[in-house]
ModelCIF file with pLDDT and N, C-alpha, C, O atoms, coordinates in Angstrom:
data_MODEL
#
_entry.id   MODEL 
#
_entity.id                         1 
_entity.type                       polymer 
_entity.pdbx_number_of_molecules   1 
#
_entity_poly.entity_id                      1 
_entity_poly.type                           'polypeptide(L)' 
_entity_poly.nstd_linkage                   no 
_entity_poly.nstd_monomer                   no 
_entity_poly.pdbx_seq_one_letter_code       
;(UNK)(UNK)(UNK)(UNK)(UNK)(UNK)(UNK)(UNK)(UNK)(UNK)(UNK)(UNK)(UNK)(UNK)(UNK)(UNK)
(UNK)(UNK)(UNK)(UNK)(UNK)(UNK)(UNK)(UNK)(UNK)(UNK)(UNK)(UNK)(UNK)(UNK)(UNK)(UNK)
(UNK)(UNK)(UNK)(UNK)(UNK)
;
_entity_poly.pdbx_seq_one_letter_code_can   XXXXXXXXXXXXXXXXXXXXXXXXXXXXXXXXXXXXX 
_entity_poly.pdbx_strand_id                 A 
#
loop_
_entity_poly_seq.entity_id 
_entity_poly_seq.num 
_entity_poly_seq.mon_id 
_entity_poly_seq.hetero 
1 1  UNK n 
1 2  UNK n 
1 3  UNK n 
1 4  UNK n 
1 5  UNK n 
1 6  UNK n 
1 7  UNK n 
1 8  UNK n 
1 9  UNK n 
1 10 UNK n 
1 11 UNK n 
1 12 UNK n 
1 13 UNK n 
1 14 UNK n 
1 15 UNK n 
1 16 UNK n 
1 17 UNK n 
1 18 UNK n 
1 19 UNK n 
1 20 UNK n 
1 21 UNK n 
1 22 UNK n 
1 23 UNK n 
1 24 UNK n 
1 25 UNK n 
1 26 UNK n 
1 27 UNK n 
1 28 UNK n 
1 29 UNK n 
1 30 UNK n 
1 31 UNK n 
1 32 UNK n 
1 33 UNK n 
1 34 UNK n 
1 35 UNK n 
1 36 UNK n 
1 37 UNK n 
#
_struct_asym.id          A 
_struct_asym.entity_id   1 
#
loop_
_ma_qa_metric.id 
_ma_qa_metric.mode 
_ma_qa_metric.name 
_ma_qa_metric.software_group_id 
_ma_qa_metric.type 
1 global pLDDT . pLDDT 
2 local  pLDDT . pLDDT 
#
_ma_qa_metric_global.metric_id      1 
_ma_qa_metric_global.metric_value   97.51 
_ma_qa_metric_global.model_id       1 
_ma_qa_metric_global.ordinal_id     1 
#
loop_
_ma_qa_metric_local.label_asym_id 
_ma_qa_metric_local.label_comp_id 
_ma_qa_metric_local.label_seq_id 
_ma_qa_metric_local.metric_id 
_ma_qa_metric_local.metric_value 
_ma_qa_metric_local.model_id 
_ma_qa_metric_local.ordinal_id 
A UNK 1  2 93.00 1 1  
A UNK 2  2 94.00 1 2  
A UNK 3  2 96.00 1 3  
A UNK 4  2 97.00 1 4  
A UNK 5  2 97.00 1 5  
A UNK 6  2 98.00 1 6  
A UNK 7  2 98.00 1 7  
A UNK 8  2 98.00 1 8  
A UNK 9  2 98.00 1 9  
A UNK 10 2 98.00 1 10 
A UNK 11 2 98.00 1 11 
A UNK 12 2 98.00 1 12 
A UNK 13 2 98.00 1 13 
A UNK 14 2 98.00 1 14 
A UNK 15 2 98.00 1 15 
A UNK 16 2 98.00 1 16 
A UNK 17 2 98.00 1 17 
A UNK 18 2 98.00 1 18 
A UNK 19 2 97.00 1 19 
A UNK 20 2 97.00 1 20 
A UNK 21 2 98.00 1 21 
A UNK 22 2 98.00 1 22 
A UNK 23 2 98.00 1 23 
A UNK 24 2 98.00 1 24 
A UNK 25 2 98.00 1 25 
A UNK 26 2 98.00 1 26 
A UNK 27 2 98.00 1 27 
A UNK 28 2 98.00 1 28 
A UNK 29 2 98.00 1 29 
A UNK 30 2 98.00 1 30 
A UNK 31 2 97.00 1 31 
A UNK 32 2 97.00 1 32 
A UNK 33 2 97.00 1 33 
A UNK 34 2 98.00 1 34 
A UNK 35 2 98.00 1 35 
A UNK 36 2 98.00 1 36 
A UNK 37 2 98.00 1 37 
#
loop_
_atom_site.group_PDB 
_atom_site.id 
_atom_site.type_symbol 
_atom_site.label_atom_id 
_atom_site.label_alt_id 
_atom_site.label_comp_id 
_atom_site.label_asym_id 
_atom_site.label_entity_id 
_atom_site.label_seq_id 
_atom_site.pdbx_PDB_ins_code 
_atom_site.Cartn_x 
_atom_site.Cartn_y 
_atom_site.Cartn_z 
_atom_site.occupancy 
_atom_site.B_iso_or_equiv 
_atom_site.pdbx_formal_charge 
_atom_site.auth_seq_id 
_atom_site.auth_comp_id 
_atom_site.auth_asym_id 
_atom_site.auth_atom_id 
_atom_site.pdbx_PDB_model_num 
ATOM 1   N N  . UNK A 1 1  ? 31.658 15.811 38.026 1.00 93.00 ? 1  UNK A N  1 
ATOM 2   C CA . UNK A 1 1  ? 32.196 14.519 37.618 1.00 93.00 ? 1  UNK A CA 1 
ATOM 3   C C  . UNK A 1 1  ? 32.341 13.599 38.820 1.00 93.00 ? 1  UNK A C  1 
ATOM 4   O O  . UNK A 1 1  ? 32.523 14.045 39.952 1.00 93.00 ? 1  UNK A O  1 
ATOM 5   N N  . UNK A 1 2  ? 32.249 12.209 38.521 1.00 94.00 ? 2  UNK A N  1 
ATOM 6   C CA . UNK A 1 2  ? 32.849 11.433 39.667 1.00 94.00 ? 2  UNK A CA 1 
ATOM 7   C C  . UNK A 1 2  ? 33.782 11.598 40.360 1.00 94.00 ? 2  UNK A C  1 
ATOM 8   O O  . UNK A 1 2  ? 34.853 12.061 39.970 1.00 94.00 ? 2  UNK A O  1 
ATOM 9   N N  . UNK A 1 3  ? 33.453 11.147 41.818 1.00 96.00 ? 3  UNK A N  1 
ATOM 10  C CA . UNK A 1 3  ? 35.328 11.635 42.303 1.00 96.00 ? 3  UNK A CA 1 
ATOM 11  C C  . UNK A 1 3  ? 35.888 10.188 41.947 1.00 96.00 ? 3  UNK A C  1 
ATOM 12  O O  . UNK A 1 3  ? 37.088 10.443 41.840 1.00 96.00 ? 3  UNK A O  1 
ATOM 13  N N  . UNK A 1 4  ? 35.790 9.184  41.763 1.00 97.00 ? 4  UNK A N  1 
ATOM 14  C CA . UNK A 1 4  ? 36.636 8.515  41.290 1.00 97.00 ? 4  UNK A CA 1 
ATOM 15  C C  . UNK A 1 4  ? 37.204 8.765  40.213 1.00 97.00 ? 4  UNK A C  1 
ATOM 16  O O  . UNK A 1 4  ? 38.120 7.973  39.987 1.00 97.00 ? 4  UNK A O  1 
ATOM 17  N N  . UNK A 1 5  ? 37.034 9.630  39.347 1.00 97.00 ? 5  UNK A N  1 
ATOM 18  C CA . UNK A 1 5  ? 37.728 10.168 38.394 1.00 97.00 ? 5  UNK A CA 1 
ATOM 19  C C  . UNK A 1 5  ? 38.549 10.900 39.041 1.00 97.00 ? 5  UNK A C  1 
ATOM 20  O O  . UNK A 1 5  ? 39.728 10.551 39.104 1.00 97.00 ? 5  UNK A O  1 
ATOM 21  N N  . UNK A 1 6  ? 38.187 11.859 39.549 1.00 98.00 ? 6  UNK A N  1 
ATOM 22  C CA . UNK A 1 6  ? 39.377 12.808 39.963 1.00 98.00 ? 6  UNK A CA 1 
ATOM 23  C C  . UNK A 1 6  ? 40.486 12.364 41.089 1.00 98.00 ? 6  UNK A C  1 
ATOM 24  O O  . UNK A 1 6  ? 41.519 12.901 41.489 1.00 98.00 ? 6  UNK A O  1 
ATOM 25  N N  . UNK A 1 7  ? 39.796 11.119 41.428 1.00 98.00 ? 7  UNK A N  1 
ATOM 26  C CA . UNK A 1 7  ? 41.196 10.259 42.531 1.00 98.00 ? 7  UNK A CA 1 
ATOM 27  C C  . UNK A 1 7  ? 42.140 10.080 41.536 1.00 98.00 ? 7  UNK A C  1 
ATOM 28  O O  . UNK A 1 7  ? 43.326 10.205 41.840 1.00 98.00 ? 7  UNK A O  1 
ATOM 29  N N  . UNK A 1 8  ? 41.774 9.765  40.217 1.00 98.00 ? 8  UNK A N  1 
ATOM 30  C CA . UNK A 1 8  ? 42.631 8.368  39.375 1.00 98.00 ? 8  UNK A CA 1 
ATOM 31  C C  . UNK A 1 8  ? 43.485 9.421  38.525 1.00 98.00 ? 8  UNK A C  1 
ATOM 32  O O  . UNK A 1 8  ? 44.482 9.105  37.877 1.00 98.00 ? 8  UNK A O  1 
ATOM 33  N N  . UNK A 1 9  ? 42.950 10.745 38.617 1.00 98.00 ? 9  UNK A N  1 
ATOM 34  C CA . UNK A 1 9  ? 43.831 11.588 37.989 1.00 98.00 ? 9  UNK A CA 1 
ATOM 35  C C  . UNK A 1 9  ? 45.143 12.361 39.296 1.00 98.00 ? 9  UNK A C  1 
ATOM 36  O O  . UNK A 1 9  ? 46.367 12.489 39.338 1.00 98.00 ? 9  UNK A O  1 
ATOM 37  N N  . UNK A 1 10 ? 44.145 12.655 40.049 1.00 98.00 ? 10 UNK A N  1 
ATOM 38  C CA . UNK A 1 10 ? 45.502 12.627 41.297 1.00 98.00 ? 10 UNK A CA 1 
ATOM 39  C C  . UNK A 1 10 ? 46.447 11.552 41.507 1.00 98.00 ? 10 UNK A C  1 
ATOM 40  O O  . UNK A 1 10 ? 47.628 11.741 41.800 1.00 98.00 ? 10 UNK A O  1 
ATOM 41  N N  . UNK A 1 11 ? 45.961 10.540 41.368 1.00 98.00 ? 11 UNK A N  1 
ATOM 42  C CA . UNK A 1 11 ? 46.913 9.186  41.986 1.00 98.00 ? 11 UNK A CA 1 
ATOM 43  C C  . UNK A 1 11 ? 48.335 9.315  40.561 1.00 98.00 ? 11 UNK A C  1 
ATOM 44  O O  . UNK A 1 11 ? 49.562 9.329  40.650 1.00 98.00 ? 11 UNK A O  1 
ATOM 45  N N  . UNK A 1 12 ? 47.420 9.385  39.403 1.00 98.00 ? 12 UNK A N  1 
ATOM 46  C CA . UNK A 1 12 ? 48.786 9.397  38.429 1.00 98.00 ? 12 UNK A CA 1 
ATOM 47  C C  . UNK A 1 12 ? 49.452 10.547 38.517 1.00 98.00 ? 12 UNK A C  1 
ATOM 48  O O  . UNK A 1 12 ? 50.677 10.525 38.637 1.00 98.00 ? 12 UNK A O  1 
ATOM 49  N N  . UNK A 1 13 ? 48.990 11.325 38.485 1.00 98.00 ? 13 UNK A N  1 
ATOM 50  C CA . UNK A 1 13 ? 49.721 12.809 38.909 1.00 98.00 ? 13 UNK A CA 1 
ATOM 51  C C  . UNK A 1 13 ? 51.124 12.900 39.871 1.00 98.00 ? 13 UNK A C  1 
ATOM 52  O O  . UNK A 1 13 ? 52.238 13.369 39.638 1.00 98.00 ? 13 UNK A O  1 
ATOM 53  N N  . UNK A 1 14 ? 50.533 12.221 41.072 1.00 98.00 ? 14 UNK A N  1 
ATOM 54  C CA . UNK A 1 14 ? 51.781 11.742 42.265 1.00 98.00 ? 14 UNK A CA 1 
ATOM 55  C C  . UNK A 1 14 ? 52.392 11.028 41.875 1.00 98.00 ? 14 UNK A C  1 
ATOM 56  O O  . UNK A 1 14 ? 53.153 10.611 42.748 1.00 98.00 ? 14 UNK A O  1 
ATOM 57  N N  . UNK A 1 15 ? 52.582 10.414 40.632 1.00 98.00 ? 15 UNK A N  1 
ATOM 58  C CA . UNK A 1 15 ? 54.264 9.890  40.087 1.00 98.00 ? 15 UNK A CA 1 
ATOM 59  C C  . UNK A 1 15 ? 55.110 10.566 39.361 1.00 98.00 ? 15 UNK A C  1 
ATOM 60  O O  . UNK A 1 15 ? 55.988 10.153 38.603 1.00 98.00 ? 15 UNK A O  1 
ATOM 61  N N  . UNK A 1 16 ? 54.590 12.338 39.818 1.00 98.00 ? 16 UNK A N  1 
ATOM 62  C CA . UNK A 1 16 ? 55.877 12.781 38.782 1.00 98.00 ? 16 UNK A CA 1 
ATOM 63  C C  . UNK A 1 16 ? 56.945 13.057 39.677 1.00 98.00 ? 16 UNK A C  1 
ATOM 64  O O  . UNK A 1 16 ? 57.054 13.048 40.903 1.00 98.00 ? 16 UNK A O  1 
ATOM 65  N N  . UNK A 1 17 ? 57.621 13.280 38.825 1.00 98.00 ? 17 UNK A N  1 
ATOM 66  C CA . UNK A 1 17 ? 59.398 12.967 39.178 1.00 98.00 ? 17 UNK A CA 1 
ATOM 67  C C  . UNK A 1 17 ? 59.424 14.433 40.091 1.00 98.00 ? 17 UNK A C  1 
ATOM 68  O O  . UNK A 1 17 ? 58.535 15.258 39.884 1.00 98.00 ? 17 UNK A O  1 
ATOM 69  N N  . UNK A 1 18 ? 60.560 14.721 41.173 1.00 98.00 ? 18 UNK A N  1 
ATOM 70  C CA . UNK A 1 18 ? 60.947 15.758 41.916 1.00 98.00 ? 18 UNK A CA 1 
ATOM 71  C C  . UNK A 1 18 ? 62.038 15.501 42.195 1.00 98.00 ? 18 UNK A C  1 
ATOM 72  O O  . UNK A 1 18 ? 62.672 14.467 41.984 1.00 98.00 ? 18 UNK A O  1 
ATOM 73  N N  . UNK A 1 19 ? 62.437 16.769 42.873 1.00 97.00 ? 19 UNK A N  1 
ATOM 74  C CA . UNK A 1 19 ? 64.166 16.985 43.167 1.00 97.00 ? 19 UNK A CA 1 
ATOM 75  C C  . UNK A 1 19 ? 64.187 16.446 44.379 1.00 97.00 ? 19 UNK A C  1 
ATOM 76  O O  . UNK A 1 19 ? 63.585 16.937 45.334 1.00 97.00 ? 19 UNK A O  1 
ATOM 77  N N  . UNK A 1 20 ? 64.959 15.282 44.435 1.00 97.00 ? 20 UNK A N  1 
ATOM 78  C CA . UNK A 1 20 ? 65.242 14.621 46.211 1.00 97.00 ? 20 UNK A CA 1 
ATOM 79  C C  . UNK A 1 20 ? 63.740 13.963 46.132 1.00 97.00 ? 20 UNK A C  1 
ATOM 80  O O  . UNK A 1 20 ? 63.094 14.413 47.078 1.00 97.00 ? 20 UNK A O  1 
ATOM 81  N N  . UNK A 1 21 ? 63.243 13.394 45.634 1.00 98.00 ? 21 UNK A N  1 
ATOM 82  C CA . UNK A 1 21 ? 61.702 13.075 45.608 1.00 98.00 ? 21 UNK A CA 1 
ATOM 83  C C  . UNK A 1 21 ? 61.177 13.816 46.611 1.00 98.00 ? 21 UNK A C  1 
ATOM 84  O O  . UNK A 1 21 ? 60.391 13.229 47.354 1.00 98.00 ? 21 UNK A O  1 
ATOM 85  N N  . UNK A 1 22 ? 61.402 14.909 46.814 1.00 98.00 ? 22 UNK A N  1 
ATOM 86  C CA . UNK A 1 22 ? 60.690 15.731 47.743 1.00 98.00 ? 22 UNK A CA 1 
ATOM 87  C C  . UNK A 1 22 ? 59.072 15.957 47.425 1.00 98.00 ? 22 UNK A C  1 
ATOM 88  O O  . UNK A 1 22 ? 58.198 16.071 48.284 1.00 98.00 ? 22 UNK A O  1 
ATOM 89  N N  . UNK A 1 23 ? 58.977 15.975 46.708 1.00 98.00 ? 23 UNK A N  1 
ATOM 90  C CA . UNK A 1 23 ? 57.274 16.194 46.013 1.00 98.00 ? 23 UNK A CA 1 
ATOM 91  C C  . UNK A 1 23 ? 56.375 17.346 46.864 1.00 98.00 ? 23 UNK A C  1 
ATOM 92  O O  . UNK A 1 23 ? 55.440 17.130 47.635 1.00 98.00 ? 23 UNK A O  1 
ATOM 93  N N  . UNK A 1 24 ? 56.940 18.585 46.487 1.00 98.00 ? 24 UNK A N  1 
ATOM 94  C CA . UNK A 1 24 ? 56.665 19.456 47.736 1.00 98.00 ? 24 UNK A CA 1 
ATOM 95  C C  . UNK A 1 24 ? 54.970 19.763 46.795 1.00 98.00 ? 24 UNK A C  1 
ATOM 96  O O  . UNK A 1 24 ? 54.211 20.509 47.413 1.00 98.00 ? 24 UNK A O  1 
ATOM 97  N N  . UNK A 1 25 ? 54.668 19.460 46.017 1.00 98.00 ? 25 UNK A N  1 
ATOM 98  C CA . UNK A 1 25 ? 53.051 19.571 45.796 1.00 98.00 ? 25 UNK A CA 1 
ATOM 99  C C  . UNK A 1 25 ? 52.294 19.548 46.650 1.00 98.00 ? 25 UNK A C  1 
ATOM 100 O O  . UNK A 1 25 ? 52.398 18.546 47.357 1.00 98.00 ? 25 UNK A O  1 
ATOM 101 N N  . UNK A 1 26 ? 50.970 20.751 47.127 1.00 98.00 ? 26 UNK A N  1 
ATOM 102 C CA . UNK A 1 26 ? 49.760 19.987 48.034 1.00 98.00 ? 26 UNK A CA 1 
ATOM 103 C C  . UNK A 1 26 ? 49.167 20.563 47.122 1.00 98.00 ? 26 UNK A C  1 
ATOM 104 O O  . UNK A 1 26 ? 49.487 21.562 46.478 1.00 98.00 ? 26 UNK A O  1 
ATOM 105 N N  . UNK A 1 27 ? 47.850 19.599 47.044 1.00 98.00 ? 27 UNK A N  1 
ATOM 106 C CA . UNK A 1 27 ? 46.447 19.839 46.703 1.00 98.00 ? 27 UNK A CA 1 
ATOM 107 C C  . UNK A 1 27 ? 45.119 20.095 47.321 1.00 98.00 ? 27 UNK A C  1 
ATOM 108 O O  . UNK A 1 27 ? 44.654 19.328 48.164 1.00 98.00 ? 27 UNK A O  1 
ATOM 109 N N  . UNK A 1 28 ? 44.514 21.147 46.921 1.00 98.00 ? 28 UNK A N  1 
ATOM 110 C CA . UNK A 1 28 ? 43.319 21.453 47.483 1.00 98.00 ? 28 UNK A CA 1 
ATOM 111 C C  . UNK A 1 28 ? 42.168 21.353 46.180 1.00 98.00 ? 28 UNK A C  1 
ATOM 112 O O  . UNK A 1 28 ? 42.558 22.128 45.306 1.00 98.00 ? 28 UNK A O  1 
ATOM 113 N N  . UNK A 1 29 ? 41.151 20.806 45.845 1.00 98.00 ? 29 UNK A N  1 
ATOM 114 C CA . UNK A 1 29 ? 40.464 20.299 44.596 1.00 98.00 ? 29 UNK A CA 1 
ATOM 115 C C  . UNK A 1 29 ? 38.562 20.634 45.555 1.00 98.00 ? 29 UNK A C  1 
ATOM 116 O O  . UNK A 1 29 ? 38.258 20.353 46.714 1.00 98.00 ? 29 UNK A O  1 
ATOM 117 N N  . UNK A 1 30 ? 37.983 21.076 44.823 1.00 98.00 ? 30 UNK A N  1 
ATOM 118 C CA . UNK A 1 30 ? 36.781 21.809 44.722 1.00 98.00 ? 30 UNK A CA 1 
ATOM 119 C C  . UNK A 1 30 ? 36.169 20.897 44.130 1.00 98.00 ? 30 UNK A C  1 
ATOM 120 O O  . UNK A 1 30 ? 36.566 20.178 43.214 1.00 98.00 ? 30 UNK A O  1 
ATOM 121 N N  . UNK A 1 31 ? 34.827 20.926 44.844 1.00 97.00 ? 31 UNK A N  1 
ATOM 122 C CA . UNK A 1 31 ? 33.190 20.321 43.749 1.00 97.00 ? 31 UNK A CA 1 
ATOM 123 C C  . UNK A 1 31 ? 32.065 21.050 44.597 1.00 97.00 ? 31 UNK A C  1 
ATOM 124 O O  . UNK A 1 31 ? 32.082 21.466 45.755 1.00 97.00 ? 31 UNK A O  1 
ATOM 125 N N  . UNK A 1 32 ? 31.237 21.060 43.775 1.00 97.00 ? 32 UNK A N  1 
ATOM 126 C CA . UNK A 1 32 ? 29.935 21.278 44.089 1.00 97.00 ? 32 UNK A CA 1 
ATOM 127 C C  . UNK A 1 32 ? 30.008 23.195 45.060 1.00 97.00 ? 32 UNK A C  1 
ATOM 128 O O  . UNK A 1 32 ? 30.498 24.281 44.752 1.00 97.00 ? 32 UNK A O  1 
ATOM 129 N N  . UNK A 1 33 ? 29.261 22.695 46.199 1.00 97.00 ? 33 UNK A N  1 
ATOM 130 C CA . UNK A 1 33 ? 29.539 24.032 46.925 1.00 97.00 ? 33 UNK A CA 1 
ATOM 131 C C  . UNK A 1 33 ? 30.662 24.640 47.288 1.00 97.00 ? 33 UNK A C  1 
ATOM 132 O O  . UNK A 1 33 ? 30.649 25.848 47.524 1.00 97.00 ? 33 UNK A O  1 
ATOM 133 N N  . UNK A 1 34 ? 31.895 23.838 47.396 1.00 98.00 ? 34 UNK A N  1 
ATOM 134 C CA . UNK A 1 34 ? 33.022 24.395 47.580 1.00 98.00 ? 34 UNK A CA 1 
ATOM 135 C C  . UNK A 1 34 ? 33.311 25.310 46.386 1.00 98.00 ? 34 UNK A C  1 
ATOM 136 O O  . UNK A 1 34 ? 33.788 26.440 46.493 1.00 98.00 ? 34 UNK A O  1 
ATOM 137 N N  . UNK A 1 35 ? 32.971 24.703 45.221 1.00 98.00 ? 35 UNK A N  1 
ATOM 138 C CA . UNK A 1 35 ? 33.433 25.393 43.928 1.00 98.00 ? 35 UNK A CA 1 
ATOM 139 C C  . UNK A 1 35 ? 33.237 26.820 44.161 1.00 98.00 ? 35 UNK A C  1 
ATOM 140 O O  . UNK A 1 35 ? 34.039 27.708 44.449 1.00 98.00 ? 35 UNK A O  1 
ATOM 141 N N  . UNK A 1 36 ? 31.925 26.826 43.960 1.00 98.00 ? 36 UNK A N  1 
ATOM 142 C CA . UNK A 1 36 ? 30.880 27.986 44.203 1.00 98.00 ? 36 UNK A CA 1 
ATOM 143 C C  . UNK A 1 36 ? 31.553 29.108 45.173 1.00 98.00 ? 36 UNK A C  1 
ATOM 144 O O  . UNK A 1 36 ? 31.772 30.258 44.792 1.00 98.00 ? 36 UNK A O  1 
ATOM 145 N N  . UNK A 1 37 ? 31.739 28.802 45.992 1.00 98.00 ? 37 UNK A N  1 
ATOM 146 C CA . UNK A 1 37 ? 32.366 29.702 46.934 1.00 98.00 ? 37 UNK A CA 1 
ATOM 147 C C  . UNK A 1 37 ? 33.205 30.170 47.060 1.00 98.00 ? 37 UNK A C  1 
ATOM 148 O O  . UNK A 1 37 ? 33.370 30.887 48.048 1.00 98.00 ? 37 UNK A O  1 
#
């Protein structure tokens, strides 16, 4: 898929709510050869 798709789903994603807005989430997101591997 486009990565502009998958920006626009991360970007809304990072407005969910957390404790102390700490937002202790990280992301690591795969395409192509990374997938694969």
């Amino acid at each position: 898929m486009d990565e502009a798709v998958i920006r626009r789903i991360l970007t809304a994603a990072q407005r969910t709510p957390s404790w102390c807005n700490a937002q202790p989430w990280r992301v690591i997101t795969t395409s192509g050869a990374a997938t694969e591997a």
